[in-house]
N, C-alpha and C. Protein backbone atom coordinates (compact mmCIF):
# COMPACT_ATOMS: atom_id res chain seq x y z
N UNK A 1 101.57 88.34 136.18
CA UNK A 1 102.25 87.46 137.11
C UNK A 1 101.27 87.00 138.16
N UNK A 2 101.09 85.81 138.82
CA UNK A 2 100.46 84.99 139.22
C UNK A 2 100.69 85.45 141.06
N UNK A 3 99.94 85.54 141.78
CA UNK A 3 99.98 85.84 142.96
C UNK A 3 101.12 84.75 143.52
N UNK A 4 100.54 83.44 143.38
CA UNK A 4 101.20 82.08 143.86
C UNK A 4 102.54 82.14 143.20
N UNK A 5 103.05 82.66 142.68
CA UNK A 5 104.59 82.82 142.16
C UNK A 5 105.78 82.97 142.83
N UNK A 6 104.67 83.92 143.55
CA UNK A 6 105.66 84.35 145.03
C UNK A 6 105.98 83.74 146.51
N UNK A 7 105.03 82.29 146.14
CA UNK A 7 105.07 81.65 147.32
C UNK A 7 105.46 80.16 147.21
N UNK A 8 105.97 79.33 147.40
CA UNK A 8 106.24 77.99 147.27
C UNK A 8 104.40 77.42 147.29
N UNK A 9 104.03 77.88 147.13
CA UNK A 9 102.58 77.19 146.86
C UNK A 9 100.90 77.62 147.86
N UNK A 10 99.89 77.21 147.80
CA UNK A 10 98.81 77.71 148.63
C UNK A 10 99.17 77.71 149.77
N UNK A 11 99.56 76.61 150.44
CA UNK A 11 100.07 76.63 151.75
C UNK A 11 100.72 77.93 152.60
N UNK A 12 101.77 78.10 151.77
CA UNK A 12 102.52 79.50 152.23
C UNK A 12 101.96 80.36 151.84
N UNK A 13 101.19 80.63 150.68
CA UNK A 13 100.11 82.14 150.67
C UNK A 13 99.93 82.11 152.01
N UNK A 14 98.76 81.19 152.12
CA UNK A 14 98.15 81.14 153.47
C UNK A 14 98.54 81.23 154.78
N UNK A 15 100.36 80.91 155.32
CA UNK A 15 100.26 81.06 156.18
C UNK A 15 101.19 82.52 156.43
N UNK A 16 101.60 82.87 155.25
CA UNK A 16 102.18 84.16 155.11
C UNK A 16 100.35 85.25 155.81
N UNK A 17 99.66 85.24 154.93
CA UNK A 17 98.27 86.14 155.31
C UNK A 17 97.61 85.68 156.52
N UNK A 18 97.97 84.20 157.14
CA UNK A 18 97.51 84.11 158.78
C UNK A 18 98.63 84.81 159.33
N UNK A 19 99.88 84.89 159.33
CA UNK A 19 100.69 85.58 160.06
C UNK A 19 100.71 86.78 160.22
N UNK A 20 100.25 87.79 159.22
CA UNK A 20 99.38 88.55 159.45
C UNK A 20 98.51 89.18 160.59
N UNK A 21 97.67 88.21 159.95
CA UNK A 21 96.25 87.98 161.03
C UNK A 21 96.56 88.14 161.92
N UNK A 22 97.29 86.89 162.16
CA UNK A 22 97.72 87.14 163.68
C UNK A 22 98.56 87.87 164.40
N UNK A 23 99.29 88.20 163.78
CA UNK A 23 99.95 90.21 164.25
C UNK A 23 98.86 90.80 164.68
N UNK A 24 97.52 90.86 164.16
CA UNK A 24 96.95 92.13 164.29
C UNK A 24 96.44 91.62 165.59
N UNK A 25 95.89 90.33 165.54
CA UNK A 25 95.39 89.70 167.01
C UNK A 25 96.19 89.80 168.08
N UNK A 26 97.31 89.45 167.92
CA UNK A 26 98.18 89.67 169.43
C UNK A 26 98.22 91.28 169.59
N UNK A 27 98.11 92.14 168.57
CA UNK A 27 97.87 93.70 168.95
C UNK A 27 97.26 94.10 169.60
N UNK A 28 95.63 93.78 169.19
CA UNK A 28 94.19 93.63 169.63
C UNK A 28 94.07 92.90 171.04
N UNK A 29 94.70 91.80 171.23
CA UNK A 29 95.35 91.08 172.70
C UNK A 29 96.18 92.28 173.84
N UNK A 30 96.54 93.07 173.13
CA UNK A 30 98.27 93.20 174.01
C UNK A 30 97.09 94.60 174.11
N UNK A 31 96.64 95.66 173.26
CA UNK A 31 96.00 96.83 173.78
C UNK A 31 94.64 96.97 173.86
N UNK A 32 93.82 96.24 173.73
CA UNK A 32 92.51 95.93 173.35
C UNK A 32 91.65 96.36 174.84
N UNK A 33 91.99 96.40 175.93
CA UNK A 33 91.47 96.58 177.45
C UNK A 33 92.28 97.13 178.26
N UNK A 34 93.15 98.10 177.46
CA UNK A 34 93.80 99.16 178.05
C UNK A 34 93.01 99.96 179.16
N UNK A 35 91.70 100.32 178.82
CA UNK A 35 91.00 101.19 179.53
C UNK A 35 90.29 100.86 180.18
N UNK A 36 89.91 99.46 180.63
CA UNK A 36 88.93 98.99 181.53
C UNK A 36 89.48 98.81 182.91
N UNK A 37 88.37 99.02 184.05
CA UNK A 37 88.56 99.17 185.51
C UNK A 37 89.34 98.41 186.27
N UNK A 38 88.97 97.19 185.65
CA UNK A 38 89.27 95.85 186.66
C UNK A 38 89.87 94.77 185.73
N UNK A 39 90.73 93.98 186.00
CA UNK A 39 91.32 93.04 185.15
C UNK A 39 90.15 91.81 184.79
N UNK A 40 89.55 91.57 185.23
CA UNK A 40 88.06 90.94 184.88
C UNK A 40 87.29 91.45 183.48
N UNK A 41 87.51 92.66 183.33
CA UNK A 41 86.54 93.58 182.33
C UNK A 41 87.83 93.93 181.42
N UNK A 42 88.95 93.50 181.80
CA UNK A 42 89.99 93.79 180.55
C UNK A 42 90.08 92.62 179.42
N UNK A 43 89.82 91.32 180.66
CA UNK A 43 90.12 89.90 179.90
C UNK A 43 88.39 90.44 179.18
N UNK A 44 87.53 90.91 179.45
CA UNK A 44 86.36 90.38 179.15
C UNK A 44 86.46 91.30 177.85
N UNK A 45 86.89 92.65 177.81
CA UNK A 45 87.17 93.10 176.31
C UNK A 45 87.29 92.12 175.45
N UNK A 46 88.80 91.15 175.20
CA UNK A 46 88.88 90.68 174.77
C UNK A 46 87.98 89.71 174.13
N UNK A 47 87.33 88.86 175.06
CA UNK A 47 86.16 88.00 174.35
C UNK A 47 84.90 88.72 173.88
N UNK A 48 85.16 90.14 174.46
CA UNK A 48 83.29 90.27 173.27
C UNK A 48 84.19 90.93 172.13
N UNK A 49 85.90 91.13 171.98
CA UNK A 49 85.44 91.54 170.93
C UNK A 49 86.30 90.62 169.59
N UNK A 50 86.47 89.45 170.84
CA UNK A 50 86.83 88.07 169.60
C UNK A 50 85.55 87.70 168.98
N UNK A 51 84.32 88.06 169.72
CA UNK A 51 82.58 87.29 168.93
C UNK A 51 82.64 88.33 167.98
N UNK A 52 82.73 89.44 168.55
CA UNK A 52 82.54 90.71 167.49
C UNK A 52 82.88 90.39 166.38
N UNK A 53 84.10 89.91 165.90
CA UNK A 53 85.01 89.68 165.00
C UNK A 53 84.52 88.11 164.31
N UNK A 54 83.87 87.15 165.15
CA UNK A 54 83.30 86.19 164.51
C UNK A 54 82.11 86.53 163.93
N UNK A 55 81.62 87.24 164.51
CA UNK A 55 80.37 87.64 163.59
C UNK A 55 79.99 88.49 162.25
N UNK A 56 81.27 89.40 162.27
CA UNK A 56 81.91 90.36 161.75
C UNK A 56 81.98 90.05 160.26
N UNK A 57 83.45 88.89 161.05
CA UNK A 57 84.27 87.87 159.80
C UNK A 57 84.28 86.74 159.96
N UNK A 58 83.18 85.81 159.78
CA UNK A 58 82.77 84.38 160.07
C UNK A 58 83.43 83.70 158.95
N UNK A 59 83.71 84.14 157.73
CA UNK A 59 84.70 83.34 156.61
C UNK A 59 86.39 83.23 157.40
N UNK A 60 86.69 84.18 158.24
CA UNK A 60 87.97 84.13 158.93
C UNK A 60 88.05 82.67 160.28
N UNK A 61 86.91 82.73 160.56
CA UNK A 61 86.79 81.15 161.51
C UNK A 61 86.58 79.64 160.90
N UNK A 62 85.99 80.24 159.57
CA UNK A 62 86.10 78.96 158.83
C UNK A 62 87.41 78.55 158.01
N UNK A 63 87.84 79.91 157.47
CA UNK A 63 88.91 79.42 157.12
C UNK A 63 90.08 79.09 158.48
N UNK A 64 90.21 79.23 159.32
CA UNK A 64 91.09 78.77 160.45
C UNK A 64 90.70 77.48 160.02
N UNK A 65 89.45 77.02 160.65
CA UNK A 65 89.01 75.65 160.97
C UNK A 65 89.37 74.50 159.69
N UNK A 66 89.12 75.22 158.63
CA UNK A 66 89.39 74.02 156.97
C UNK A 66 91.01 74.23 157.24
N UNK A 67 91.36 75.48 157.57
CA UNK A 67 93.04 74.95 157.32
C UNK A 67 93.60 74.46 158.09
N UNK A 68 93.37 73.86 159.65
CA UNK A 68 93.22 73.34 160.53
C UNK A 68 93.30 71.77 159.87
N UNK A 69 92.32 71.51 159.63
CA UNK A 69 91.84 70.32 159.16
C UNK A 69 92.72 69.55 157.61
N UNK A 70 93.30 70.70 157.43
CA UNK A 70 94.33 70.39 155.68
C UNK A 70 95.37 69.79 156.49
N UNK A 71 95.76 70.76 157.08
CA UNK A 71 97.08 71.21 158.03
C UNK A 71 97.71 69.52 158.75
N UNK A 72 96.08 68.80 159.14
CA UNK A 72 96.70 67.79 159.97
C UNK A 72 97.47 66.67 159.16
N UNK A 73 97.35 66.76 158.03
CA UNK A 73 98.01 65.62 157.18
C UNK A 73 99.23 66.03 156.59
N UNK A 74 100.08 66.98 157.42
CA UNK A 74 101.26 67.57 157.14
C UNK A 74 102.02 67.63 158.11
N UNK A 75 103.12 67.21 158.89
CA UNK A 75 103.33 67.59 159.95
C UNK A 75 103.95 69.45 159.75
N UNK A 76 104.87 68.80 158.87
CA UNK A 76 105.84 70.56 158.81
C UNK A 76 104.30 71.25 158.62
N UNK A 77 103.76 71.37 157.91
CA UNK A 77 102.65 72.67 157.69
C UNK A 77 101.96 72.95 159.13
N UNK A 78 101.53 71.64 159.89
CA UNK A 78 100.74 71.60 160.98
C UNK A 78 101.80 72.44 162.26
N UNK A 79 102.99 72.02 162.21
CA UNK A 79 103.77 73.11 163.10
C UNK A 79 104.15 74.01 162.54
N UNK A 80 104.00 74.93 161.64
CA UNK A 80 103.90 76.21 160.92
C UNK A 80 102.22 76.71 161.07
N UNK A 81 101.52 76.07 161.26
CA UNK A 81 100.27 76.91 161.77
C UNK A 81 99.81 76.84 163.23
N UNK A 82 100.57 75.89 163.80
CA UNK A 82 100.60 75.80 165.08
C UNK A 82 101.55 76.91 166.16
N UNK A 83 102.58 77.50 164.64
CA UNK A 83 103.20 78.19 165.63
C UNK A 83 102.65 79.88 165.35
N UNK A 84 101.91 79.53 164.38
CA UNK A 84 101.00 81.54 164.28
C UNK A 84 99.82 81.32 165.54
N UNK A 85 99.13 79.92 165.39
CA UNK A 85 98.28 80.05 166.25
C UNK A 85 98.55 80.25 168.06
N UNK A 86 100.28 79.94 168.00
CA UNK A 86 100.60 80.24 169.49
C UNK A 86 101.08 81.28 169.49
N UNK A 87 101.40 82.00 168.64
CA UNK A 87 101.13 83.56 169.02
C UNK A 87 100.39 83.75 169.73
N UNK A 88 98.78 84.02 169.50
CA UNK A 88 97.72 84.71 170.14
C UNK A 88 97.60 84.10 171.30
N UNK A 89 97.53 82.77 171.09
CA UNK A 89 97.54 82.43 172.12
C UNK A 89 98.64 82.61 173.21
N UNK A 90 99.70 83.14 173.12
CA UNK A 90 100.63 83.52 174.08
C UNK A 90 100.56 84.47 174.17
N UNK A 91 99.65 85.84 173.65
CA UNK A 91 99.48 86.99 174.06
C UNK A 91 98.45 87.10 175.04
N UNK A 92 97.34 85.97 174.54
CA UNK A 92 96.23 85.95 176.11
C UNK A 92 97.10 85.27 177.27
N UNK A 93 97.97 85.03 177.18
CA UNK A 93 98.44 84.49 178.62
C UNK A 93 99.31 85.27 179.26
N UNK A 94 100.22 86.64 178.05
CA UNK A 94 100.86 87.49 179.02
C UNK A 94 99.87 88.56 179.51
N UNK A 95 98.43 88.53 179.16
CA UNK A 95 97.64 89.10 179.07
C UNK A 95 97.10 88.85 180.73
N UNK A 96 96.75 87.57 180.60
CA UNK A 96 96.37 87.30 181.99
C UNK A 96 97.63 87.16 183.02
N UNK A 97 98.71 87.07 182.57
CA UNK A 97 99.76 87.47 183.78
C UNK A 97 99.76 88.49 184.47
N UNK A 98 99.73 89.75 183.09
CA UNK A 98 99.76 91.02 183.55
C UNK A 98 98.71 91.71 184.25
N UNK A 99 97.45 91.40 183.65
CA UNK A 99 96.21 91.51 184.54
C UNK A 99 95.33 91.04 185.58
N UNK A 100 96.41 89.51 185.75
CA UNK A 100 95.64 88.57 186.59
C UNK A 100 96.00 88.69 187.91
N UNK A 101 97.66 89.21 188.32
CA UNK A 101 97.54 89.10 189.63
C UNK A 101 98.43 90.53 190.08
N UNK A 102 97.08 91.38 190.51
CA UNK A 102 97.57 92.01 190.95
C UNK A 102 98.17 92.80 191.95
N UNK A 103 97.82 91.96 192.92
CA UNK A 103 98.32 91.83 194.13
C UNK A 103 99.52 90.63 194.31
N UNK A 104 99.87 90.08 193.12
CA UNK A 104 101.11 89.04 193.57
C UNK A 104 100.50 87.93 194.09
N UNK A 105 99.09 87.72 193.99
CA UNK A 105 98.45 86.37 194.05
C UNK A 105 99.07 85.22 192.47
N UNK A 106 98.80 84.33 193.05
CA UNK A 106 98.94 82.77 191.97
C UNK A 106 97.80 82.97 191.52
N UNK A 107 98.22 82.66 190.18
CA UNK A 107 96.85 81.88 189.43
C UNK A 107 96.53 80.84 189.74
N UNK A 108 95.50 80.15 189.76
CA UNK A 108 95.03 79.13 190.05
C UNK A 108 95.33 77.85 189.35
N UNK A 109 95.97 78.19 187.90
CA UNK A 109 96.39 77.42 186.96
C UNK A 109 97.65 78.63 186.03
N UNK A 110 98.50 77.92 185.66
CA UNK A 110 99.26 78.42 184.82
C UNK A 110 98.68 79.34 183.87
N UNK A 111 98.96 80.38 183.73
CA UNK A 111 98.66 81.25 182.51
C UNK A 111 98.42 80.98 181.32
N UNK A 112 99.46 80.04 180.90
CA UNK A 112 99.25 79.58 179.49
C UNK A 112 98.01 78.46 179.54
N UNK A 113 98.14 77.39 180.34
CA UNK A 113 96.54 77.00 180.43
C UNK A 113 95.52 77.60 180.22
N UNK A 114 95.41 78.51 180.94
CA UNK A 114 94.45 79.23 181.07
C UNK A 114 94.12 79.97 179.56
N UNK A 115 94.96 80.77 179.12
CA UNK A 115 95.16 81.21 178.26
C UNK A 115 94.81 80.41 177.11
N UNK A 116 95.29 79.14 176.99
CA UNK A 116 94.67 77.77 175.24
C UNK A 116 93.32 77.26 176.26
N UNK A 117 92.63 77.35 177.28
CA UNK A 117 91.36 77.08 177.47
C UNK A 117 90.62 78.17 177.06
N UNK A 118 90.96 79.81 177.34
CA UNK A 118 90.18 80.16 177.06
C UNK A 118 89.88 80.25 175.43
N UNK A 119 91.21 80.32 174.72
CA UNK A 119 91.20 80.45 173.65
C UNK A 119 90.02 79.49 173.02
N UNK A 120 90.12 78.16 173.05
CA UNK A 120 89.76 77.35 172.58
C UNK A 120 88.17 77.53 172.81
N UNK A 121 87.56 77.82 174.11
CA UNK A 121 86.32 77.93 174.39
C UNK A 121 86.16 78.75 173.19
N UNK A 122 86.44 80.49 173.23
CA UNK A 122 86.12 81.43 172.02
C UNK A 122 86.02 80.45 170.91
N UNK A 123 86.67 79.93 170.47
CA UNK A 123 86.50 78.75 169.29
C UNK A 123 85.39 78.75 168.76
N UNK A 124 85.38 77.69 170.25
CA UNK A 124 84.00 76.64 170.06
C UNK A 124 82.59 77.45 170.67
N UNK A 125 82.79 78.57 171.10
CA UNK A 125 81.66 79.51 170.89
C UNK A 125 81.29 80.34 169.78
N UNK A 126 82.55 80.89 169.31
CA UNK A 126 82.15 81.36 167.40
C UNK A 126 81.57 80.00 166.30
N UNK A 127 82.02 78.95 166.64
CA UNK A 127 81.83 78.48 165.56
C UNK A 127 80.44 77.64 165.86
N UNK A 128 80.05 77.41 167.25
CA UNK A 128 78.39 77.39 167.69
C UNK A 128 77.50 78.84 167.24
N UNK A 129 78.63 79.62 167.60
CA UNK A 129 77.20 80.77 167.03
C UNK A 129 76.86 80.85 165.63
N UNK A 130 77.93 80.51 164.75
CA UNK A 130 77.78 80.28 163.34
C UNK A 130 76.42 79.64 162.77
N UNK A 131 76.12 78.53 163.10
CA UNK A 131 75.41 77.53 163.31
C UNK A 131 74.33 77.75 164.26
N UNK A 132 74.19 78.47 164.70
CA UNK A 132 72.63 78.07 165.66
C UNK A 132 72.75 79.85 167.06
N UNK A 133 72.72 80.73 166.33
CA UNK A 133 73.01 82.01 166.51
C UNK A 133 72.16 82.41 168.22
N UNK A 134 70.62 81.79 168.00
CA UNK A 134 69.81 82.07 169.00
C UNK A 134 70.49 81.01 170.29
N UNK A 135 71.27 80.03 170.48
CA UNK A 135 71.56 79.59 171.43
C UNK A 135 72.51 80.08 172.14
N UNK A 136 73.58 80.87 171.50
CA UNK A 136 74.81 81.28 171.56
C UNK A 136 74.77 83.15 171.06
N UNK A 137 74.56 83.84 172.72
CA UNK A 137 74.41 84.92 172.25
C UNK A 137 75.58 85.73 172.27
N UNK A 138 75.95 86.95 171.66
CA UNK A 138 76.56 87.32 171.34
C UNK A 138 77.74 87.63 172.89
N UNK A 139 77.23 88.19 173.56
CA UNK A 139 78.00 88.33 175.43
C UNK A 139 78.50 87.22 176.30
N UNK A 140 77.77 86.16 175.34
CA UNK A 140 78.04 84.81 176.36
C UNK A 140 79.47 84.18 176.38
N UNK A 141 80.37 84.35 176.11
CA UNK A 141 82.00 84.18 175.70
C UNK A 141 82.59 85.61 177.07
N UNK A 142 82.33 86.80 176.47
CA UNK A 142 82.92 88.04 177.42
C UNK A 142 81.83 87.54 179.05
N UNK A 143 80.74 87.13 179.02
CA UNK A 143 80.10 87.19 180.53
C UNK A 143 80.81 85.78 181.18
N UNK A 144 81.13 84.75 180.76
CA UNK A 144 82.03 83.81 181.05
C UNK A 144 83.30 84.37 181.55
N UNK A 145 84.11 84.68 180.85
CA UNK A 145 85.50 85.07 181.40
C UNK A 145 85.66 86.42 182.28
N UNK A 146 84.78 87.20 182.32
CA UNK A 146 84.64 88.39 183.22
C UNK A 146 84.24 87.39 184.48
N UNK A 147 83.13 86.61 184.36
CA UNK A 147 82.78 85.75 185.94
C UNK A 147 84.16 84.78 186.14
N UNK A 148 84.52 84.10 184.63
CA UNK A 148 85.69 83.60 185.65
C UNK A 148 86.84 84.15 186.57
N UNK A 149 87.53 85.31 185.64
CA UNK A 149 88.37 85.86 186.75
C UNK A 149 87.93 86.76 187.91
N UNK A 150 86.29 87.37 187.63
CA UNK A 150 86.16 87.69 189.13
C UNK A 150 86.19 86.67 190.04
N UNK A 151 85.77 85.07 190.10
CA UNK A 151 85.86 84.36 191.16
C UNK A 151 87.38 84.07 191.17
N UNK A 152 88.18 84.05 190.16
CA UNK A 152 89.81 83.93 190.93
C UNK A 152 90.26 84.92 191.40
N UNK A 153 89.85 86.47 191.74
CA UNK A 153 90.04 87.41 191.99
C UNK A 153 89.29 87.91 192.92
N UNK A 154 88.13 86.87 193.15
CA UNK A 154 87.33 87.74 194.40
C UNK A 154 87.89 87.87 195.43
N UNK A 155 88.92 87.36 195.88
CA UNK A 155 89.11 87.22 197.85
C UNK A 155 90.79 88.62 197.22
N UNK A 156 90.92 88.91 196.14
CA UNK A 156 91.70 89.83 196.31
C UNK A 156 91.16 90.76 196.57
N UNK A 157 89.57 91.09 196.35
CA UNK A 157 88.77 92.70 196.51
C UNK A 157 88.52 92.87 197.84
N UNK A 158 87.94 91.55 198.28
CA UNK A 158 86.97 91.12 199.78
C UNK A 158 87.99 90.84 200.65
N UNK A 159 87.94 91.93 201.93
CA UNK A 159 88.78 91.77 203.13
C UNK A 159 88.51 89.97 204.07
């Protein structure tokens, strides 16, 4: 019996095994910087160890990106991968809710902004490092978002 038997076709293989995926990512999101000091170094878990994982599993960023690219000449398929991909992405934003203010300060921008910018940067930093490795080093994604939320967070440390 044929794997595809079980699925109305490639499409749904595929987004059955991204849904998946992305379970394990919003996991990896939701406990991943449990143990770090400062909410700066919790968000920053996260991005060294989204490169980790691009470097890891660089066939997993390409395949995002080609099915990305199938995806747009579908609408129903394109909002069926749009809605695994807002998973994760809505786990980095309760992510930065929960870690971002902890003193009951505002974000500077909405969470979820924040949250599909940073996402998207990781992106477009895995899939530069793919391609041209020595420009794009492996920390440069986690040393970004650790400096960004220390400057939205600095005047919470500093009297």
């Amino acid at each position: 019996m044929c794997l595809y038997s079980h699925f109305a076709g490639k499409e749904a293989l595929f987004l059955a095994v991204y849904e998946e995926f992305a379970a394990q990512r919003v996991g990896e999101v939701e406990h991943g910087g449990d143990d770090a000091p400062t909410p700066p170094l919790t968000l920053r878990a996260g991005a060294d160890r989204w490169m980790a994982r691009a470097d890891a599993e660089p066939w997993a960023l390409l395949l995002h990106m080609e099915f990305a690219a199938h995806a747009l000449h579908d609408a129903k398929l394109r909002a069926d991968f749009a809605q695994r991909i807002g998973a994760v992405r809505a786990a980095v934003a309760r992510l930065i809710e929960r870690e971002g203010t902890p003193s009951g300060r505002e974000l500077p921008m909405d969470a979820r902004s924040l949250a599909a910018v940073i996402r998207a940067l990781g992106i477009g930093l895995a899939a530069e490092r793919l391609v041209d490795p020595e420009a794009i080093p492996p920390t440069l994604f986690g040393d970004f978002v650790e400096l960004l939320f220390d400057l939205i967070f600095a005047d919470e440390r500093d009297p």
